[in-house]
PDB file of N, CA and C in Angstrom:
ATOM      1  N   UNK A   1     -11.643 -32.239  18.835  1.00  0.00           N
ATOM      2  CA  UNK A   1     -12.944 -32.643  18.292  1.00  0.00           C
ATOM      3  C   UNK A   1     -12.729 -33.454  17.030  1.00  0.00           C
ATOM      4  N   UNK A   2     -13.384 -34.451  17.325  1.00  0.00           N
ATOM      5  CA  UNK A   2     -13.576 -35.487  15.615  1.00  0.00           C
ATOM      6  C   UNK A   2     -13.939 -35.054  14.514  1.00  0.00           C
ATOM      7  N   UNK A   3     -14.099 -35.379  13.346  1.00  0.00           N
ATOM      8  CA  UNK A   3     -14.102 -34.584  12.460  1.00  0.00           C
ATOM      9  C   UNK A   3     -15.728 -34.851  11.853  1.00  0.00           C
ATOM     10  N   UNK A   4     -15.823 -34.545  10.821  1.00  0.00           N
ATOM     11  CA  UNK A   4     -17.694 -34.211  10.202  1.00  0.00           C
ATOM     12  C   UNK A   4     -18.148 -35.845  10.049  1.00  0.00           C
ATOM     13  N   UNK A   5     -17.671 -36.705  10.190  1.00  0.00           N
ATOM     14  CA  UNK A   5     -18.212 -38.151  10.306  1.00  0.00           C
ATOM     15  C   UNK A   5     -18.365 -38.521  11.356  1.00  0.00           C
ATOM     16  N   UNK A   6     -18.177 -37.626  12.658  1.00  0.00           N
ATOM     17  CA  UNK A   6     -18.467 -38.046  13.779  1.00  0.00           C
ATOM     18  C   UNK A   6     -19.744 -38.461  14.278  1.00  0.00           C
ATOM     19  N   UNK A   7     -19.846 -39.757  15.493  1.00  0.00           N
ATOM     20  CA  UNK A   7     -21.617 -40.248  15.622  1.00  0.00           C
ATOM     21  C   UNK A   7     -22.069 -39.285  16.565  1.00  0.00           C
ATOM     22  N   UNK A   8     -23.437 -38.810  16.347  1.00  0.00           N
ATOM     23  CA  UNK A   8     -24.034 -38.052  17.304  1.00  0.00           C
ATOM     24  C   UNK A   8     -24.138 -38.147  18.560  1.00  0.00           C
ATOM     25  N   UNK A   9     -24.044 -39.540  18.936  1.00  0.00           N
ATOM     26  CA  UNK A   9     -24.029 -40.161  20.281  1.00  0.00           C
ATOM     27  C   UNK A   9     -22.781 -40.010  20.971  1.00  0.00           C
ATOM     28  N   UNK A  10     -21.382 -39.999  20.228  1.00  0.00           N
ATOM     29  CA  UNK A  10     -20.395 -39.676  20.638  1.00  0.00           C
ATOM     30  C   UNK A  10     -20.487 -38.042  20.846  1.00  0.00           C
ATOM     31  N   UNK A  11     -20.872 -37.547  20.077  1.00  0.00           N
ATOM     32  CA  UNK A  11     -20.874 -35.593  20.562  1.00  0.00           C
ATOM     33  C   UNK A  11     -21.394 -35.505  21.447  1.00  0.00           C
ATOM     34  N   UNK A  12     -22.794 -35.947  21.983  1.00  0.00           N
ATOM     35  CA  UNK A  12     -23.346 -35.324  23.146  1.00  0.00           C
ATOM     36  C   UNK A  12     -22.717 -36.312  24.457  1.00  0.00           C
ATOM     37  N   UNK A  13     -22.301 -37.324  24.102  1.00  0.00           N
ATOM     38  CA  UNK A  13     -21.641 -37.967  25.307  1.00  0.00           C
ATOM     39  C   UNK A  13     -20.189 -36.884  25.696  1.00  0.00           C
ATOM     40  N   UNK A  14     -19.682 -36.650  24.551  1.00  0.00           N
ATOM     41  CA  UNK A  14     -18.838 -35.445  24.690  1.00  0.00           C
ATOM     42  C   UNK A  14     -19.067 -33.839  25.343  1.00  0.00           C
ATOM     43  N   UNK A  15     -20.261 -33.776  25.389  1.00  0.00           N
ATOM     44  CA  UNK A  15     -21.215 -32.434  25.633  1.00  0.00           C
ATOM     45  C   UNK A  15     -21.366 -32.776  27.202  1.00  0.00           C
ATOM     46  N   UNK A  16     -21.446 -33.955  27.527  1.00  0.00           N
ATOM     47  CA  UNK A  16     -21.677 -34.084  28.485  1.00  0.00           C
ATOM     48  C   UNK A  16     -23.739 -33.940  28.685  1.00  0.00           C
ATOM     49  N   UNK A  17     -24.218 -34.525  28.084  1.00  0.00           N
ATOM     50  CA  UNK A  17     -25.554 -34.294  27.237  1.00  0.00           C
ATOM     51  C   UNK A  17     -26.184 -35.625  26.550  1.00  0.00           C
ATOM     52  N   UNK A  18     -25.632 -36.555  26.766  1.00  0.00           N
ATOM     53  CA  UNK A  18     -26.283 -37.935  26.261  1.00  0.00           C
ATOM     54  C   UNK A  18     -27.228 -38.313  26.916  1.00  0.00           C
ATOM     55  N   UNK A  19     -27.094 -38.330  28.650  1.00  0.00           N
ATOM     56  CA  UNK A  19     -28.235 -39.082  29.288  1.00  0.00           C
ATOM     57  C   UNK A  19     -29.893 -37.677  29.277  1.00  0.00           C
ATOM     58  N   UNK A  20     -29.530 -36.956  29.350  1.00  0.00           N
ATOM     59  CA  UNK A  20     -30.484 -35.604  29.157  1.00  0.00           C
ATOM     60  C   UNK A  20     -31.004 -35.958  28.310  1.00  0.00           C
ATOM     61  N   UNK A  21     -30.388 -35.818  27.401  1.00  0.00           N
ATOM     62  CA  UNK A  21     -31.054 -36.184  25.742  1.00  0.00           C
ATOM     63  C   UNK A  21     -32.212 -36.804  25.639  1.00  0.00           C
ATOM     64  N   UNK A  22     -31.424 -38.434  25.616  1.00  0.00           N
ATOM     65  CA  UNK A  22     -31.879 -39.447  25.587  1.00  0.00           C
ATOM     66  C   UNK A  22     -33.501 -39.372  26.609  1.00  0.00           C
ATOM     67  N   UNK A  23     -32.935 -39.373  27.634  1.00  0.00           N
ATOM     68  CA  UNK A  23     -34.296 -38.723  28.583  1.00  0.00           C
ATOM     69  C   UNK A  23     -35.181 -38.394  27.824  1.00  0.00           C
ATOM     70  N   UNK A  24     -35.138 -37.208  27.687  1.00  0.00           N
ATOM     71  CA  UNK A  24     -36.028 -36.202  27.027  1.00  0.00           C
ATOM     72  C   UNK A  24     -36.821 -36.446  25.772  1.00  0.00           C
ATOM     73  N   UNK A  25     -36.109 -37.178  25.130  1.00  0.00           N
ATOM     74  CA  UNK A  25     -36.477 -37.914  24.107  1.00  0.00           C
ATOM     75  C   UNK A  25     -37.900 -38.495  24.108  1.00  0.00           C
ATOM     76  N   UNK A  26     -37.358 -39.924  25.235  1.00  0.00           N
ATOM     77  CA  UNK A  26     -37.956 -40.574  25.945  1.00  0.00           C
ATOM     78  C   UNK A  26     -39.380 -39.887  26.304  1.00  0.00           C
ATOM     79  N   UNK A  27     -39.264 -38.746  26.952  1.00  0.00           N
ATOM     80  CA  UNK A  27     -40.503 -38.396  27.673  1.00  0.00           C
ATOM     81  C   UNK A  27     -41.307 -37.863  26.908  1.00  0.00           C
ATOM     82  N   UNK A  28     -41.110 -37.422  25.817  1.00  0.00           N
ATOM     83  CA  UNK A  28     -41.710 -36.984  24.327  1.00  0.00           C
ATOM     84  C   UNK A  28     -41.767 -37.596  23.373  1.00  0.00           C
ATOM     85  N   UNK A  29     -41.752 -39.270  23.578  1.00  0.00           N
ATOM     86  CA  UNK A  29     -42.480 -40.004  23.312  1.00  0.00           C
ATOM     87  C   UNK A  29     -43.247 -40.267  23.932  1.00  0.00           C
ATOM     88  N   UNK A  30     -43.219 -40.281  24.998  1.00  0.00           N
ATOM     89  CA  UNK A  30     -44.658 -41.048  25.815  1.00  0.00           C
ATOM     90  C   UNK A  30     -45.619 -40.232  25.672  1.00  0.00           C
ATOM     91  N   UNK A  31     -45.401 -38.923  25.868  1.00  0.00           N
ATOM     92  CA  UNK A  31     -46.062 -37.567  26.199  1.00  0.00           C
ATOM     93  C   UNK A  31     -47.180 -37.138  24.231  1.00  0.00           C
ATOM     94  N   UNK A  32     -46.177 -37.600  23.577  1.00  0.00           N
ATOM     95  CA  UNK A  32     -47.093 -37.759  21.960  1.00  0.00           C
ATOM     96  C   UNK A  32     -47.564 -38.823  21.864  1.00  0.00           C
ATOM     97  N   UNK A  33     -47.590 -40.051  22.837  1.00  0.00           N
ATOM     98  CA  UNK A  33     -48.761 -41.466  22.158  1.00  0.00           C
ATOM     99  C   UNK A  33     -49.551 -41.068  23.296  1.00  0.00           C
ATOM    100  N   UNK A  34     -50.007 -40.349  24.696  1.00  0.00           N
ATOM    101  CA  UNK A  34     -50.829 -40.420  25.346  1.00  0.00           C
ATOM    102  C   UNK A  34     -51.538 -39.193  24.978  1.00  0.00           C
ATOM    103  N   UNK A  35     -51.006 -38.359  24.229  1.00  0.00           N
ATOM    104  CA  UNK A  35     -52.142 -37.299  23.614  1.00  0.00           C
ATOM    105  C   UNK A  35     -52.190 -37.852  22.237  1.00  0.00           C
ATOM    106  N   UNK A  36     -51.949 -38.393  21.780  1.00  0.00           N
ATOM    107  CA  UNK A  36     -52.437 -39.446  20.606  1.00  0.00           C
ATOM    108  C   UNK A  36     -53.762 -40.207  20.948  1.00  0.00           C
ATOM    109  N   UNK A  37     -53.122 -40.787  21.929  1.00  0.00           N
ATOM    110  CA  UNK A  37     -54.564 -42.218  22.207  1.00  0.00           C
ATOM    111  C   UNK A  37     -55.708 -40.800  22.868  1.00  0.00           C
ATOM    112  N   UNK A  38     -55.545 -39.593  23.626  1.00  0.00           N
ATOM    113  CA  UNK A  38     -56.541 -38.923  24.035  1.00  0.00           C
ATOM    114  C   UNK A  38     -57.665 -38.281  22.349  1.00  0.00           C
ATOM    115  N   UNK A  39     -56.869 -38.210  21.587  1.00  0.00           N
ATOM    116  CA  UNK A  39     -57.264 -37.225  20.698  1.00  0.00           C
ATOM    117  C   UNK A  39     -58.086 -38.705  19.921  1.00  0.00           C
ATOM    118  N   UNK A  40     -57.743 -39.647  19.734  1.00  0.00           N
ATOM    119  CA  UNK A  40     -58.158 -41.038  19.271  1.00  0.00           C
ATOM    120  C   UNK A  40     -59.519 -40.972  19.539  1.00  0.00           C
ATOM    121  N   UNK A  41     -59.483 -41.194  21.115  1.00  0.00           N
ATOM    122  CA  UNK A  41     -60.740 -41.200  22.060  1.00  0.00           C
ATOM    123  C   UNK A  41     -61.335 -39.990  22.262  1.00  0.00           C
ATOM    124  N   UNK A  42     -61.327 -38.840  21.850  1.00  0.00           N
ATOM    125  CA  UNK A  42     -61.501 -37.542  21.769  1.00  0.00           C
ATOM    126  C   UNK A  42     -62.137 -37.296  23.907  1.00  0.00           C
ATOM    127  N   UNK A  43     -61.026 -37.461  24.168  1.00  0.00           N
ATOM    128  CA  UNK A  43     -60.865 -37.133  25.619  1.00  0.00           C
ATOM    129  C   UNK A  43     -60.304 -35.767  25.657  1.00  0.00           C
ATOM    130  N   UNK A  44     -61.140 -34.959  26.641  1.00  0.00           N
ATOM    131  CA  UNK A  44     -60.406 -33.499  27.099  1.00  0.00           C
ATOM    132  C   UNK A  44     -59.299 -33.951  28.205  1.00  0.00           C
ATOM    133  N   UNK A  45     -58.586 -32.742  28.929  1.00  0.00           N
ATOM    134  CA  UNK A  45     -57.482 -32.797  29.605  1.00  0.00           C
ATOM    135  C   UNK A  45     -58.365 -33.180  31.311  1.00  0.00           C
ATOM    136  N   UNK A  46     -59.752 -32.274  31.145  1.00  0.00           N
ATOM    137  CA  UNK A  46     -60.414 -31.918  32.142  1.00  0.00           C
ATOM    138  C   UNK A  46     -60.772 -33.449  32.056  1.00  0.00           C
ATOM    139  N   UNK A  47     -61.516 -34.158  31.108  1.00  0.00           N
ATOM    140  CA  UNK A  47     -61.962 -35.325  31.336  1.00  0.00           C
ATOM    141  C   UNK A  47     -60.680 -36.390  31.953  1.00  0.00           C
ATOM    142  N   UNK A  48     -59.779 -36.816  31.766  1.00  0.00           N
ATOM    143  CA  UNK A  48     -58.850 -37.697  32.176  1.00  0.00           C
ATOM    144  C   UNK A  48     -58.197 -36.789  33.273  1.00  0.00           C
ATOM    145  N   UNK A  49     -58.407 -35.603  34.047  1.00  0.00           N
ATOM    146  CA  UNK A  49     -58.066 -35.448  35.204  1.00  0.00           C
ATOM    147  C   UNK A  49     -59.413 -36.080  36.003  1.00  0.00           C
ATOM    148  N   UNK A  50     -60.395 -36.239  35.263  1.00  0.00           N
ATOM    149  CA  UNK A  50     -61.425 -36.709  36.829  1.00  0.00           C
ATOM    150  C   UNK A  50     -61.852 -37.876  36.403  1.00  0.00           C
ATOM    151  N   UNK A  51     -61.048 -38.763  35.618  1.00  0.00           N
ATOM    152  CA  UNK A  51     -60.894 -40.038  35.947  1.00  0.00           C
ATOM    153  C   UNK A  51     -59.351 -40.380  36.708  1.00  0.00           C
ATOM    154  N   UNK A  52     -58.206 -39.630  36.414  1.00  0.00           N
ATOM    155  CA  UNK A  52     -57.046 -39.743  37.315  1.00  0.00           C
ATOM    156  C   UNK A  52     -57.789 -39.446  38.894  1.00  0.00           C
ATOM    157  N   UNK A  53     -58.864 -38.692  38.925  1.00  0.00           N
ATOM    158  CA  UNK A  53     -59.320 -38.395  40.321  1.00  0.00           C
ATOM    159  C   UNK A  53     -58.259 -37.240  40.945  1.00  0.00           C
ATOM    160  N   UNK A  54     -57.615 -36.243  39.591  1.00  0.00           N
ATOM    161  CA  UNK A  54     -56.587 -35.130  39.738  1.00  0.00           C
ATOM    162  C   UNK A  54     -57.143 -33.656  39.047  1.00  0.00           C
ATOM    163  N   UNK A  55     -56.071 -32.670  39.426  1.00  0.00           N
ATOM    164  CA  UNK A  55     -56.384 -31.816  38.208  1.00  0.00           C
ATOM    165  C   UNK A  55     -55.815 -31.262  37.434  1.00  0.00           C
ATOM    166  N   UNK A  56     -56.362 -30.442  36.187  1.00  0.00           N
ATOM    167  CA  UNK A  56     -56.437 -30.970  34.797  1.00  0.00           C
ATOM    168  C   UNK A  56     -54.828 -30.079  34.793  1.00  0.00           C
ATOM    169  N   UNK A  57     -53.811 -29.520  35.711  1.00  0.00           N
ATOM    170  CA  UNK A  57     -52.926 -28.916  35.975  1.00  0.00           C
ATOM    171  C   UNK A  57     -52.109 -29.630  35.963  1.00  0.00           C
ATOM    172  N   UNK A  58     -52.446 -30.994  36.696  1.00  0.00           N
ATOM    173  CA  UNK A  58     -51.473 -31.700  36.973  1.00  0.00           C
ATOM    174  C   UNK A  58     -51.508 -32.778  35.317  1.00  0.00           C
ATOM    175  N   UNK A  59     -52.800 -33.093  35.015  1.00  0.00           N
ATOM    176  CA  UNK A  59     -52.500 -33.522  33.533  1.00  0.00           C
ATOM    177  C   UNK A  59     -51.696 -32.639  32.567  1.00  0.00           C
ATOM    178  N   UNK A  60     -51.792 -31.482  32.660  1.00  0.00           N
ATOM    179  CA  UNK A  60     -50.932 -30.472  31.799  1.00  0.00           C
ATOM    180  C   UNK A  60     -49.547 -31.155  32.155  1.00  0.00           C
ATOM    181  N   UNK A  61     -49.236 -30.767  33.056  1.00  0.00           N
ATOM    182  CA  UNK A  61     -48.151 -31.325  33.933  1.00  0.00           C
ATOM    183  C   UNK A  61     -47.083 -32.839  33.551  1.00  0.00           C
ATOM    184  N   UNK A  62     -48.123 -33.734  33.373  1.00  0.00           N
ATOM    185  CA  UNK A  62     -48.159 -34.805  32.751  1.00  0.00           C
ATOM    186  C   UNK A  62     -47.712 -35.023  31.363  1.00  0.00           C
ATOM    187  N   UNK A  63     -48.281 -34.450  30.696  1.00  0.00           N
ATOM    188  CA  UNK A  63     -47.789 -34.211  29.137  1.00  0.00           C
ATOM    189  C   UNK A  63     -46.961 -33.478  29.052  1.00  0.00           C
ATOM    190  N   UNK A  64     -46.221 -32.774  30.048  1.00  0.00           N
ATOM    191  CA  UNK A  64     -44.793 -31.810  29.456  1.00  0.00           C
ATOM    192  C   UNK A  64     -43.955 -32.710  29.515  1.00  0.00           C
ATOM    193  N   UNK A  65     -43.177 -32.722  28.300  1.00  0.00           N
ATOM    194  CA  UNK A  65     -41.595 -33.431  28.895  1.00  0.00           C
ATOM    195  C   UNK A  65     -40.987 -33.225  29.214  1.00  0.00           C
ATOM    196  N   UNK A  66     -40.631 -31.925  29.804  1.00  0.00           N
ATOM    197  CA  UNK A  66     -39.908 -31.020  30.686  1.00  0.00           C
ATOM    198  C   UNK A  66     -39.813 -31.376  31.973  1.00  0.00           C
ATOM    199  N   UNK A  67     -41.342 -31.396  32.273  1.00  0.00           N
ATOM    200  CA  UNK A  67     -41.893 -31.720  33.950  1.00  0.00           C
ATOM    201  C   UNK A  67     -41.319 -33.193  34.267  1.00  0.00           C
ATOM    202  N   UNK A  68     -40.983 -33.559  35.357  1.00  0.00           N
ATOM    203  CA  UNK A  68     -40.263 -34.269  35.818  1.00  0.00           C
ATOM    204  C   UNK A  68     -41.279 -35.094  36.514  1.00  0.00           C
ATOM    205  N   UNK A  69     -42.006 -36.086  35.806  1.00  0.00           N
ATOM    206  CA  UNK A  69     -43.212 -36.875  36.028  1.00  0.00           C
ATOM    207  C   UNK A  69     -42.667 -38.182  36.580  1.00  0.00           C
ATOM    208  N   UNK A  70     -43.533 -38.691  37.635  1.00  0.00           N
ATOM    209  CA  UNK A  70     -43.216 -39.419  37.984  1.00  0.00           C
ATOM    210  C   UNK A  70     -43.665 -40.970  37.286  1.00  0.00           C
ATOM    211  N   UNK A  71     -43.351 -42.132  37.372  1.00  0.00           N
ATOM    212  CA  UNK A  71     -43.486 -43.367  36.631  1.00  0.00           C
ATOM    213  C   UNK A  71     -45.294 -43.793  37.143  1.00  0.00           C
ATOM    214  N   UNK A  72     -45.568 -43.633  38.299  1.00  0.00           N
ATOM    215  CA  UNK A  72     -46.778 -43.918  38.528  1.00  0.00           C
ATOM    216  C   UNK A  72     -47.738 -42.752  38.042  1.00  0.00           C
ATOM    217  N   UNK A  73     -47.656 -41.770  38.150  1.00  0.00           N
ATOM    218  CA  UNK A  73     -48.304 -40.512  37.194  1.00  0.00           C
ATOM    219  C   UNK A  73     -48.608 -41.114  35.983  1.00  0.00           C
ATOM    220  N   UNK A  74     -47.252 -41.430  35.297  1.00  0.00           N
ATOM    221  CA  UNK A  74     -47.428 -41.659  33.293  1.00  0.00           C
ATOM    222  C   UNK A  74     -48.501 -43.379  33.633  1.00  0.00           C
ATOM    223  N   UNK A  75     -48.373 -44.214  34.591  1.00  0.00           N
ATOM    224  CA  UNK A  75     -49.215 -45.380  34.840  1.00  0.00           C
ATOM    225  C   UNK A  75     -50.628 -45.336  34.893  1.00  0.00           C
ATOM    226  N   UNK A  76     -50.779 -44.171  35.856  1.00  0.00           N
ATOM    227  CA  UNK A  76     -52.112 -43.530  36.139  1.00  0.00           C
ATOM    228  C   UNK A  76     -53.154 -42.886  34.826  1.00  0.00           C
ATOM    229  N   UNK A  77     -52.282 -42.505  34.348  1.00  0.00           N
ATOM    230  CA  UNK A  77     -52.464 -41.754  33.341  1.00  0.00           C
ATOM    231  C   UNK A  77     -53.053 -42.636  32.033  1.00  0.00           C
ATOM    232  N   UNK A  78     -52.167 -43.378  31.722  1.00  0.00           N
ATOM    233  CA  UNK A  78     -52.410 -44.559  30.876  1.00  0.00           C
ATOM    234  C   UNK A  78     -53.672 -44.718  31.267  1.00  0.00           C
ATOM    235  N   UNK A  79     -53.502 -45.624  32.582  1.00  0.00           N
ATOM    236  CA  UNK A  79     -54.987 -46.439  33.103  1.00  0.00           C
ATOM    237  C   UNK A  79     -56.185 -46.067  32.790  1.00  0.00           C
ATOM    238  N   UNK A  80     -56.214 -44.376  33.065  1.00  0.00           N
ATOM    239  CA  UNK A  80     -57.260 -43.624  33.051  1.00  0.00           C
ATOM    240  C   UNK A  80     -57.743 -43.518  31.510  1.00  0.00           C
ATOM    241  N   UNK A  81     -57.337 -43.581  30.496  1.00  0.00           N
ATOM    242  CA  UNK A  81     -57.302 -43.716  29.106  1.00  0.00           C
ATOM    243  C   UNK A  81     -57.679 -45.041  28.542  1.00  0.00           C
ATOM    244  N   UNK A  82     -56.968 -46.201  28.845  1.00  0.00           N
ATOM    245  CA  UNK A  82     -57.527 -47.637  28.757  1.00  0.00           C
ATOM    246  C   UNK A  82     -56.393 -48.066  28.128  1.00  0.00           C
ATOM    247  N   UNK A  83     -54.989 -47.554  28.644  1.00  0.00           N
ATOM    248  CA  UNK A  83     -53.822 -48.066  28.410  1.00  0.00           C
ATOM    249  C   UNK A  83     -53.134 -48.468  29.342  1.00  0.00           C
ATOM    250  N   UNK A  84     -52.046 -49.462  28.771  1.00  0.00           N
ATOM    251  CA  UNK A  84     -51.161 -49.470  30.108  1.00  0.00           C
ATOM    252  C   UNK A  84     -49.340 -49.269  29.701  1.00  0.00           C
ATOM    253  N   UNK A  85     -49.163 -48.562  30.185  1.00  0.00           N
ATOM    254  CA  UNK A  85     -47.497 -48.253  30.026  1.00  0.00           C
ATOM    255  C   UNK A  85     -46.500 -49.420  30.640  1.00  0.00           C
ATOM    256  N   UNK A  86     -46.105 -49.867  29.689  1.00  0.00           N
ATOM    257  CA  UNK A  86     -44.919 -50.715  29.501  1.00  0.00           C
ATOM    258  C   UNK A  86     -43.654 -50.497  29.519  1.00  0.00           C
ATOM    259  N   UNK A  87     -42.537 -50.385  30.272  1.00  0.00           N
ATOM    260  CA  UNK A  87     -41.120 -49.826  30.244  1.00  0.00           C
ATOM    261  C   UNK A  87     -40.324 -51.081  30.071  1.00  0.00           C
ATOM    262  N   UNK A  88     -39.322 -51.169  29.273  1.00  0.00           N
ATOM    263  CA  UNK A  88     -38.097 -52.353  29.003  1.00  0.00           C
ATOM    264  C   UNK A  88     -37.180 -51.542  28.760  1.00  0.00           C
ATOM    265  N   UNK A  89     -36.108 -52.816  28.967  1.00  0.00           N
ATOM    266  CA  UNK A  89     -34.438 -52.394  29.063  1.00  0.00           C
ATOM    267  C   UNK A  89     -34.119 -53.304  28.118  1.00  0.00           C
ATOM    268  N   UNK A  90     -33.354 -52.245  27.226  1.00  0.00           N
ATOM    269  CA  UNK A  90     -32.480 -53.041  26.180  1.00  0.00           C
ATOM    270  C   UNK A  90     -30.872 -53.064  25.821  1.00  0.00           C
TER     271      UNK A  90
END
């Protein structure tokens, strides 16, 4: 193991734990600007499940970053709010 100046990105690539991470990260961002823009618009969970035309389980669902959401879900989701989700590669 490297010593106390080591980059964080190198430890968990070492952990075997970088792409997880990073993930997760990821999904807890999206998951805090779409209950951001809800709380903005003072939207319930119940209200943007019956404009998703879903239910409010599966919006729960939606906002975990745990849950393993799919790309058209977080799209849907947006839409239903008056956003639209944008993904790039850098």
């Amino acid at each position: 193991m490297k010593g106390i100046g080591q980059n964080f990105d190198d430890f968990l690539k070492e952990q075997g734990m970088y792409e997880e991470v990073n993930e997760l990260a990821a999904k807890k961002l999206i998951t805090y600007q779409l209950k951001q823009a809800m709380q903005e618009q003072k939207l319930t969970k119940s209200t943007v499940a019956k404009k998703m035309k879903t239910s409010r389980v599966a919006v729960d669902n939606i906002l975990d970053p745990a849950f393993n959401t799919s790309i058209d879900s977080l799209e849907r989701f947006a839409y239903a709010i008056g956003k639209k989700l944008t993904i790039s590669l850098s």
